[in-house]
N, C-alpha and C. Protein backbone atom coordinates (compact mmCIF):
# COMPACT_ATOMS: atom_id res chain seq x y z
N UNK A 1 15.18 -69.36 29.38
CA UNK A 1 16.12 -70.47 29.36
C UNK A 1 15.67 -71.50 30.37
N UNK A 2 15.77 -72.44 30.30
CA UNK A 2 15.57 -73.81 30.85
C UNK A 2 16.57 -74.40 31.92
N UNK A 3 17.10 -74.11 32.61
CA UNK A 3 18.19 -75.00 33.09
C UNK A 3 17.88 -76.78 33.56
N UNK A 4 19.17 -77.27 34.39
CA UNK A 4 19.04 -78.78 34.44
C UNK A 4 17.44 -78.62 35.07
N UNK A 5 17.28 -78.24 35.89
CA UNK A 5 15.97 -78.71 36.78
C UNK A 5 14.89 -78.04 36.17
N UNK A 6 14.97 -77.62 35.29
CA UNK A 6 13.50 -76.95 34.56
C UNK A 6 13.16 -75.47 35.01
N UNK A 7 14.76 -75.08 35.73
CA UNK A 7 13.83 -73.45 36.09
C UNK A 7 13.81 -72.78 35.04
N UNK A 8 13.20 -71.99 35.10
CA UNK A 8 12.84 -70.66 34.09
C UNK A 8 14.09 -69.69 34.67
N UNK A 9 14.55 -68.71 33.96
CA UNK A 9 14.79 -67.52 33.71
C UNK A 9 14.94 -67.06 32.87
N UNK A 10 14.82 -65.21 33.31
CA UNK A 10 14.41 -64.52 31.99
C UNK A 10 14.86 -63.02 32.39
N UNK A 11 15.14 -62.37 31.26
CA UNK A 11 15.86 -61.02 31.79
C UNK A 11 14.83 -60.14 32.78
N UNK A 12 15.39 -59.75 33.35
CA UNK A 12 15.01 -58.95 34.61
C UNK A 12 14.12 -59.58 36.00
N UNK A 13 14.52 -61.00 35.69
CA UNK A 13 14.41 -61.77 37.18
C UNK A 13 15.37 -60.97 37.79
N UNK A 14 15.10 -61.23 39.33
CA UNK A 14 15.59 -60.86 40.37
C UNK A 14 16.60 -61.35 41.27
N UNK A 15 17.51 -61.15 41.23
CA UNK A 15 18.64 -62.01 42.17
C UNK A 15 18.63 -61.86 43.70
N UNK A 16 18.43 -62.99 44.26
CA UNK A 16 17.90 -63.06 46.13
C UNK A 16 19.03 -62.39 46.86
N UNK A 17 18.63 -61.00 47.67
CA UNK A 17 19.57 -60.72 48.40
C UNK A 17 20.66 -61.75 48.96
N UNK A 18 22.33 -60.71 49.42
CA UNK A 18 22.60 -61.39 50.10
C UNK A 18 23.37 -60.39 50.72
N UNK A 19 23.18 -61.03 52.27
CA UNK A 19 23.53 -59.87 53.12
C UNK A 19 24.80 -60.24 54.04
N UNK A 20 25.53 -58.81 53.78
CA UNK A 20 26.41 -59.46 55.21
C UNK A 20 26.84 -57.86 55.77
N UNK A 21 27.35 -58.09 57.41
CA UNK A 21 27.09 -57.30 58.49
C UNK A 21 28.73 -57.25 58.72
N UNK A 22 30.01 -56.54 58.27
CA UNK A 22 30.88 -56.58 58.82
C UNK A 22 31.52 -55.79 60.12
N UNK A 23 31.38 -56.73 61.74
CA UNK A 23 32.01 -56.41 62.69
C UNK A 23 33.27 -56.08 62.65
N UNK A 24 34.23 -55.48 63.88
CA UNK A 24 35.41 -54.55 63.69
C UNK A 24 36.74 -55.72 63.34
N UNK A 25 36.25 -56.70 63.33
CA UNK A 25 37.48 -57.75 63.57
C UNK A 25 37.22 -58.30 62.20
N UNK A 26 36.60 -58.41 61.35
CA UNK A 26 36.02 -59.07 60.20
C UNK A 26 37.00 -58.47 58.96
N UNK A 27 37.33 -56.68 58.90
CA UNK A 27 38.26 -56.68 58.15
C UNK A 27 39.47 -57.13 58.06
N UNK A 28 40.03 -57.04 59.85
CA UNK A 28 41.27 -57.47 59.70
C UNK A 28 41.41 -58.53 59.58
N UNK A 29 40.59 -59.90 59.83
CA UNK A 29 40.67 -61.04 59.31
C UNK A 29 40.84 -61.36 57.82
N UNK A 30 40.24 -60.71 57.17
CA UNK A 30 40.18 -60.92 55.81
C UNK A 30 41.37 -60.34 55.58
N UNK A 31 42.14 -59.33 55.81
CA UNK A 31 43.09 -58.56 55.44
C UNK A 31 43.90 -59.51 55.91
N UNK A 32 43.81 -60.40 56.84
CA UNK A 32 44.93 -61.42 57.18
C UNK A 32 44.78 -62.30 56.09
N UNK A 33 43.57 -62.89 55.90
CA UNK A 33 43.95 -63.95 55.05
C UNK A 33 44.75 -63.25 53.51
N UNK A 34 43.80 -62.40 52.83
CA UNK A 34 43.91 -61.85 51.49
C UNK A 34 45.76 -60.87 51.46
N UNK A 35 46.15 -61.39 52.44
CA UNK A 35 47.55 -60.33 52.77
C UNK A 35 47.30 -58.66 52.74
N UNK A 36 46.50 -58.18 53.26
CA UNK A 36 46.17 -56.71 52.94
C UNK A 36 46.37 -56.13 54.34
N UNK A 37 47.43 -55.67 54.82
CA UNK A 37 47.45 -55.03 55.63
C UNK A 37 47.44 -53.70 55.69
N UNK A 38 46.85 -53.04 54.85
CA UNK A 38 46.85 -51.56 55.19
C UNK A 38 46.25 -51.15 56.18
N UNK A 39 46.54 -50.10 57.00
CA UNK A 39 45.91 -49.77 58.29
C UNK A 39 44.38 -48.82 58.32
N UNK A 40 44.30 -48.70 56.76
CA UNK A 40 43.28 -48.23 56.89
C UNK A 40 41.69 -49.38 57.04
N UNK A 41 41.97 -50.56 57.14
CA UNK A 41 40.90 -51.19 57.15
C UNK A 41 40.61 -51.68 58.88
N UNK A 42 41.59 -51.11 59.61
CA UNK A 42 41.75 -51.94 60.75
C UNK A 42 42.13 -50.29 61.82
N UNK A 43 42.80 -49.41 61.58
CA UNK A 43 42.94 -48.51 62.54
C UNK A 43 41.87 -47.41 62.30
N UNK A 44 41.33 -47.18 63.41
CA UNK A 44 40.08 -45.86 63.46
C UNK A 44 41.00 -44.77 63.21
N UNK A 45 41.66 -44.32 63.94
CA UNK A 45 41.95 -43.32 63.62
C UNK A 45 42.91 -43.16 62.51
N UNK A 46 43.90 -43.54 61.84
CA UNK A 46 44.58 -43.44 60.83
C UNK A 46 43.22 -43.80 59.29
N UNK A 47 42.00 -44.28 59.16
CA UNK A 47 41.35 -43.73 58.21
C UNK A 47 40.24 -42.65 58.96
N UNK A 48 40.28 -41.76 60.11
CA UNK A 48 39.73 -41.09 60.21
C UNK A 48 40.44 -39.83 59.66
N UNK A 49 41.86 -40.00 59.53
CA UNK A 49 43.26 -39.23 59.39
C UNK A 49 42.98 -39.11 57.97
N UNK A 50 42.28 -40.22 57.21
CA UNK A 50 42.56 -39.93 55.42
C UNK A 50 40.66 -39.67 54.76
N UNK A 51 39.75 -39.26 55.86
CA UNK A 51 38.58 -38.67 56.07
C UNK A 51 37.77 -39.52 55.65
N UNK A 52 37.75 -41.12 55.97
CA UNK A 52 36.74 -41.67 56.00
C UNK A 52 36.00 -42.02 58.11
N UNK A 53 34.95 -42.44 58.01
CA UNK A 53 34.25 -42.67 59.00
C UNK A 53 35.13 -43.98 59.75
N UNK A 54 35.39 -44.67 59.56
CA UNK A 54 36.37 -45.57 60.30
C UNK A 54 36.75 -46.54 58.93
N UNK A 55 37.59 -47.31 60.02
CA UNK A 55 38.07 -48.86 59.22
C UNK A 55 36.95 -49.02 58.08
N UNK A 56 37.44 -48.85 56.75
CA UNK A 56 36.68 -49.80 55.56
C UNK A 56 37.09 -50.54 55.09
N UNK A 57 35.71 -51.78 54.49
CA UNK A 57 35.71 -52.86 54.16
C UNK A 57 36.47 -53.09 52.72
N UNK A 58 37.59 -53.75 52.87
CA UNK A 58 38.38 -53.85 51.55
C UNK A 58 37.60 -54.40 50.13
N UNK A 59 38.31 -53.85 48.88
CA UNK A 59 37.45 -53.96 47.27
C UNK A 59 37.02 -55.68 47.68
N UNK A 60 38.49 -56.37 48.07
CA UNK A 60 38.14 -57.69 47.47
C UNK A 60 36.78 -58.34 48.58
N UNK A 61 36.50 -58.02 49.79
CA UNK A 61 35.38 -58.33 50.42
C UNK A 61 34.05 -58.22 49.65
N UNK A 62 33.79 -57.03 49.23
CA UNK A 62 32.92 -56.80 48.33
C UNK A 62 32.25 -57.76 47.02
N UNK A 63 34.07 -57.95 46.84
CA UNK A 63 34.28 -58.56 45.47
C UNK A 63 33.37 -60.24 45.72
N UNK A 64 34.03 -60.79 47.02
CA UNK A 64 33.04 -61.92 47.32
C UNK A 64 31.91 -61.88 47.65
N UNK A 65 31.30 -61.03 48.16
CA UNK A 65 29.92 -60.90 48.27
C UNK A 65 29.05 -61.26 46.87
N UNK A 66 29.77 -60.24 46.22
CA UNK A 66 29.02 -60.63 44.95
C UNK A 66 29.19 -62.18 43.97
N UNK A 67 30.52 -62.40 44.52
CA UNK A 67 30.60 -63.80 44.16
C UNK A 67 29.55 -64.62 44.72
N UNK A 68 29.22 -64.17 45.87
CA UNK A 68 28.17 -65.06 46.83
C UNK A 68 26.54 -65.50 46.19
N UNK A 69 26.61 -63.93 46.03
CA UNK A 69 24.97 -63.48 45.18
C UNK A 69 25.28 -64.22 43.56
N UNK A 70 26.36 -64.40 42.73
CA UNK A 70 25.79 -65.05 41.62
C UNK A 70 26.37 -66.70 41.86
N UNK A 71 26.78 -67.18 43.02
CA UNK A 71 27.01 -68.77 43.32
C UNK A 71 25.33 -69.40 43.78
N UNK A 72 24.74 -68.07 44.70
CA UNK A 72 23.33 -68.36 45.23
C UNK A 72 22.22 -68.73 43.92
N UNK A 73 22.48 -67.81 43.18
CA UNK A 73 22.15 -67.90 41.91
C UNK A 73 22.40 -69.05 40.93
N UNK A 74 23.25 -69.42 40.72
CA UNK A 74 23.54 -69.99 39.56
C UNK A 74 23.09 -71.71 40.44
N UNK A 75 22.95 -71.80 41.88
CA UNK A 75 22.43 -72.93 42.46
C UNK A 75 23.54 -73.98 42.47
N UNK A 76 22.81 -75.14 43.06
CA UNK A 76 23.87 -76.25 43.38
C UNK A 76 24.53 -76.83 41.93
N UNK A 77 25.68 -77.03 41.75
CA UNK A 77 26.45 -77.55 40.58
C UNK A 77 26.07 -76.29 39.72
N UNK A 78 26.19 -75.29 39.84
CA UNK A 78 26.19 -74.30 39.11
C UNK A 78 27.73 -73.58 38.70
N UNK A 79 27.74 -72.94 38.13
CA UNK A 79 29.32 -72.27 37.89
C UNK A 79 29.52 -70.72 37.78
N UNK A 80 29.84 -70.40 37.95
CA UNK A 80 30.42 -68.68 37.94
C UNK A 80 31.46 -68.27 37.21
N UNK A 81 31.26 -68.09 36.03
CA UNK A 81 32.41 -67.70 35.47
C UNK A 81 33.07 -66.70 35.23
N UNK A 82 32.66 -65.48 35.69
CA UNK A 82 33.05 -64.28 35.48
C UNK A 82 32.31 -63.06 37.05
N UNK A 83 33.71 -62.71 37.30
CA UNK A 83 32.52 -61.66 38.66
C UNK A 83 33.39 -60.02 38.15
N UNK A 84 32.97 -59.30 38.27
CA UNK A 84 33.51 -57.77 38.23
C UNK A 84 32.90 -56.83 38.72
N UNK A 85 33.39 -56.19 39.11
CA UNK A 85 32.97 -54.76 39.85
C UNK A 85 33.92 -53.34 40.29
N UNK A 86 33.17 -52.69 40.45
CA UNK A 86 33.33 -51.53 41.03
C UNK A 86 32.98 -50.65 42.03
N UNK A 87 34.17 -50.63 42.91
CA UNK A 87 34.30 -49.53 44.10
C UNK A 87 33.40 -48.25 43.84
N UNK A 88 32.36 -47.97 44.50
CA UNK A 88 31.52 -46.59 44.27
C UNK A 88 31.69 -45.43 45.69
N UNK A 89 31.74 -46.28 46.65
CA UNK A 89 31.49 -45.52 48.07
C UNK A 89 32.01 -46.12 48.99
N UNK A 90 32.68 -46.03 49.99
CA UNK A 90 33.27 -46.59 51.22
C UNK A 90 32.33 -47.17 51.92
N UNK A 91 32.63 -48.56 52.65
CA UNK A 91 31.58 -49.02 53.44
C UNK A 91 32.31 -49.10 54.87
N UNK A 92 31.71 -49.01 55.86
CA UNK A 92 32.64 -49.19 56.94
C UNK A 92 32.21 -50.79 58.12
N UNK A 93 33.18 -50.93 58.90
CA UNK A 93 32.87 -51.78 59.39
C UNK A 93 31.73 -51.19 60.68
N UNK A 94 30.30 -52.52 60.65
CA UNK A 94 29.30 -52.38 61.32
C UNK A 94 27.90 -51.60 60.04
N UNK A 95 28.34 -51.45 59.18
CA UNK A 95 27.55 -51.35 57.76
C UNK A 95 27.06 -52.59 57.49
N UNK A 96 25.64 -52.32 57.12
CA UNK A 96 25.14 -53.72 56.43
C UNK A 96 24.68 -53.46 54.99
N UNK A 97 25.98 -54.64 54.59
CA UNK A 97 25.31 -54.51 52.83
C UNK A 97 24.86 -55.82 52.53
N UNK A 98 24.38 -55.17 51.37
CA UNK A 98 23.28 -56.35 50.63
C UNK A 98 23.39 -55.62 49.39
N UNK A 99 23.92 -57.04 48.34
CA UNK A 99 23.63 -57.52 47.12
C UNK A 99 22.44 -57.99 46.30
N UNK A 100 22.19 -56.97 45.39
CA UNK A 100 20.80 -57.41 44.97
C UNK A 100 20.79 -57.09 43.13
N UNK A 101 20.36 -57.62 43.08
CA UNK A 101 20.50 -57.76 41.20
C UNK A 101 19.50 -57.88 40.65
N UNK A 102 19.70 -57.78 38.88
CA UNK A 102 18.60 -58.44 37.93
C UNK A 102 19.26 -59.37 36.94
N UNK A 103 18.78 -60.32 36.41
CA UNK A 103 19.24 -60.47 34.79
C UNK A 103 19.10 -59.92 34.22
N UNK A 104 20.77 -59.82 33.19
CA UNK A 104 20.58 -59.01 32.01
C UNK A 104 20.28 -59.48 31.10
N UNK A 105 20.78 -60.39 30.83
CA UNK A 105 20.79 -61.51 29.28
C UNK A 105 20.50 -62.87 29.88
N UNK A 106 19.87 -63.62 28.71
CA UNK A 106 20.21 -64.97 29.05
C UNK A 106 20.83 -65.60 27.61
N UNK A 107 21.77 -66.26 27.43
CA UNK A 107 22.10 -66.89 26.39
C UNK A 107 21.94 -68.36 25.78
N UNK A 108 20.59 -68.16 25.40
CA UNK A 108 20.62 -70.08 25.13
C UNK A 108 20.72 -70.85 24.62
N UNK A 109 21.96 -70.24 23.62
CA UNK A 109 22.56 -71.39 23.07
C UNK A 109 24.04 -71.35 24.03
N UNK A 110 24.56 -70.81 24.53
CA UNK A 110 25.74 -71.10 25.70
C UNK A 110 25.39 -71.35 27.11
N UNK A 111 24.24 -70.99 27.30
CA UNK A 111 23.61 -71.20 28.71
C UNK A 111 24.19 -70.32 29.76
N UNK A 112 24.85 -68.97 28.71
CA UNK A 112 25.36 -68.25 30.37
C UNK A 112 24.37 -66.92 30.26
N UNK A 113 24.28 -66.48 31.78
CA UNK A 113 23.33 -66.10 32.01
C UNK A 113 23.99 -64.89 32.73
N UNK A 114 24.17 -63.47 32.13
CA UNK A 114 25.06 -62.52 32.86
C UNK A 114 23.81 -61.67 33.87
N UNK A 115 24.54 -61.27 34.54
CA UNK A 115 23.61 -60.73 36.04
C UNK A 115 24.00 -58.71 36.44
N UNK A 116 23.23 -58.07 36.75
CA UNK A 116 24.00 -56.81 36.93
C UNK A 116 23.89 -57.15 38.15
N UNK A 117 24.54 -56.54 39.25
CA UNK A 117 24.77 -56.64 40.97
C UNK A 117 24.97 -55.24 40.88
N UNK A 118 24.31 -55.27 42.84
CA UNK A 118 24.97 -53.38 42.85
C UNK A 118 25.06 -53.78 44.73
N UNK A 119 25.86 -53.49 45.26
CA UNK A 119 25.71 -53.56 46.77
C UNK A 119 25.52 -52.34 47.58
N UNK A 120 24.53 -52.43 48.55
CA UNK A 120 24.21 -51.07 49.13
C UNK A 120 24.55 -51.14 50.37
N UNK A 121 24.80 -50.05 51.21
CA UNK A 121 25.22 -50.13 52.64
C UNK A 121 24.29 -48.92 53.57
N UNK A 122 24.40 -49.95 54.78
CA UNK A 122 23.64 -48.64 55.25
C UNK A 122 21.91 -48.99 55.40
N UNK A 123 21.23 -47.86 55.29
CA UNK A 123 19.82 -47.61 54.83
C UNK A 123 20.00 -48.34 53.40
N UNK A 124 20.83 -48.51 52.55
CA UNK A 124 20.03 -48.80 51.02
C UNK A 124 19.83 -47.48 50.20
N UNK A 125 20.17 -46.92 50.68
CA UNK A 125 20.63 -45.40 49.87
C UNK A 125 21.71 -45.24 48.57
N UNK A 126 23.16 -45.63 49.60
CA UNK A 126 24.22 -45.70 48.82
C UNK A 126 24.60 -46.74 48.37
N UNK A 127 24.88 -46.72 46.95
CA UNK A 127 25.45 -48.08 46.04
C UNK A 127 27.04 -47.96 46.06
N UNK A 128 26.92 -48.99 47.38
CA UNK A 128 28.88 -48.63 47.33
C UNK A 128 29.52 -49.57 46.22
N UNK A 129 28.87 -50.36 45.55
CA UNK A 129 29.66 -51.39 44.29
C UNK A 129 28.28 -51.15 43.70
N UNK A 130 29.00 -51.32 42.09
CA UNK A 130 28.19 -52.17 41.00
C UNK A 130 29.00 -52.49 39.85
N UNK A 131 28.44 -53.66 39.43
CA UNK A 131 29.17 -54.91 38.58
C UNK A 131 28.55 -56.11 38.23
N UNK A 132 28.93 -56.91 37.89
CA UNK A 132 28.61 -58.30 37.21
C UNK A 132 28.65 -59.07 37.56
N UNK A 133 28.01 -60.37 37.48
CA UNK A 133 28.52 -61.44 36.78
C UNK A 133 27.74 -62.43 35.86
N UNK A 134 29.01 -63.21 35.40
CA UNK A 134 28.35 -64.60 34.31
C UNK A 134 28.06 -65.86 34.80
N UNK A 135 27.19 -66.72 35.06
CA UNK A 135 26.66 -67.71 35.39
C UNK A 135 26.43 -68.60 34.77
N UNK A 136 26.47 -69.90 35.22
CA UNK A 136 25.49 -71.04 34.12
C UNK A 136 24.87 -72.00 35.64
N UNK A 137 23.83 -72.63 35.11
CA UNK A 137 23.00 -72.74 36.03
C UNK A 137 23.10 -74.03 36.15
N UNK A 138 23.21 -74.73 37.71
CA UNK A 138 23.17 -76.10 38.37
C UNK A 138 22.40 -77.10 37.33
């Protein structure tokens, strides 16, 4: 497929990492904004109490990350029309994940361009999300 500026893509291009590092204050911020106060994203010991490793990073954090990785993607004046995913593994705060993908399809007579995503934490071992999204390109 062709987009405005003449790039190429084609199924099983590669989608450019994108990384992010969440410190201990980073969930509860987000949990402030997104209204999520459960204490498990913010008290050590009450999710050490329900047997995870500390405070984890809430679905919808995730959920933007990957929004991030197909906005990086789809480039300037680009659009995102569709993001989805799935919770696989707990990530905790001071985990570094990174979003990394392929194309699946490209459609060129609609110009959308769906993406698989999977986010890993850690070493890159564990795939704590994987999911989608639909794109059309700047």
């Amino acid at each position: 497929m062709t987009g405005h500026r003449e790039r190429q893509v084609v199924v099983g291009q590669a989608v450019l990492p994108v990384e992010l590092t969440p410190d201990a204050i980073s969930p509860l911020r987000f949990g402030a904004v997104t209204r999520n106060a459960h204490p498990i994203h913010y008290d050590s010991e009450f999710a050490r109490s329900e047997g995870l490793a500390g405070p984890v990073v809430m679905a919808q954090l995730h959920g933007c990350l990957f929004h991030r990785a197909a906005a990086e993607f789809a480039g300037v004046g680009g659009q995102v029309r569709e993001v989805g995913w799935r919770n696989r593994a707990p990530a905790c705060a001071g985990d570094r994940l990174v979003v990394t993908g392929t194309v699946r399809s490209v459609d060129a007579v609609g110009g959308e361009i769906t993406l698989d995503l999977v986010e890993r934490c850690g070493s890159g071992e564990v795939a704590c999300c994987r999911g989608r999204a639909v794109v059309v390109l700047g």
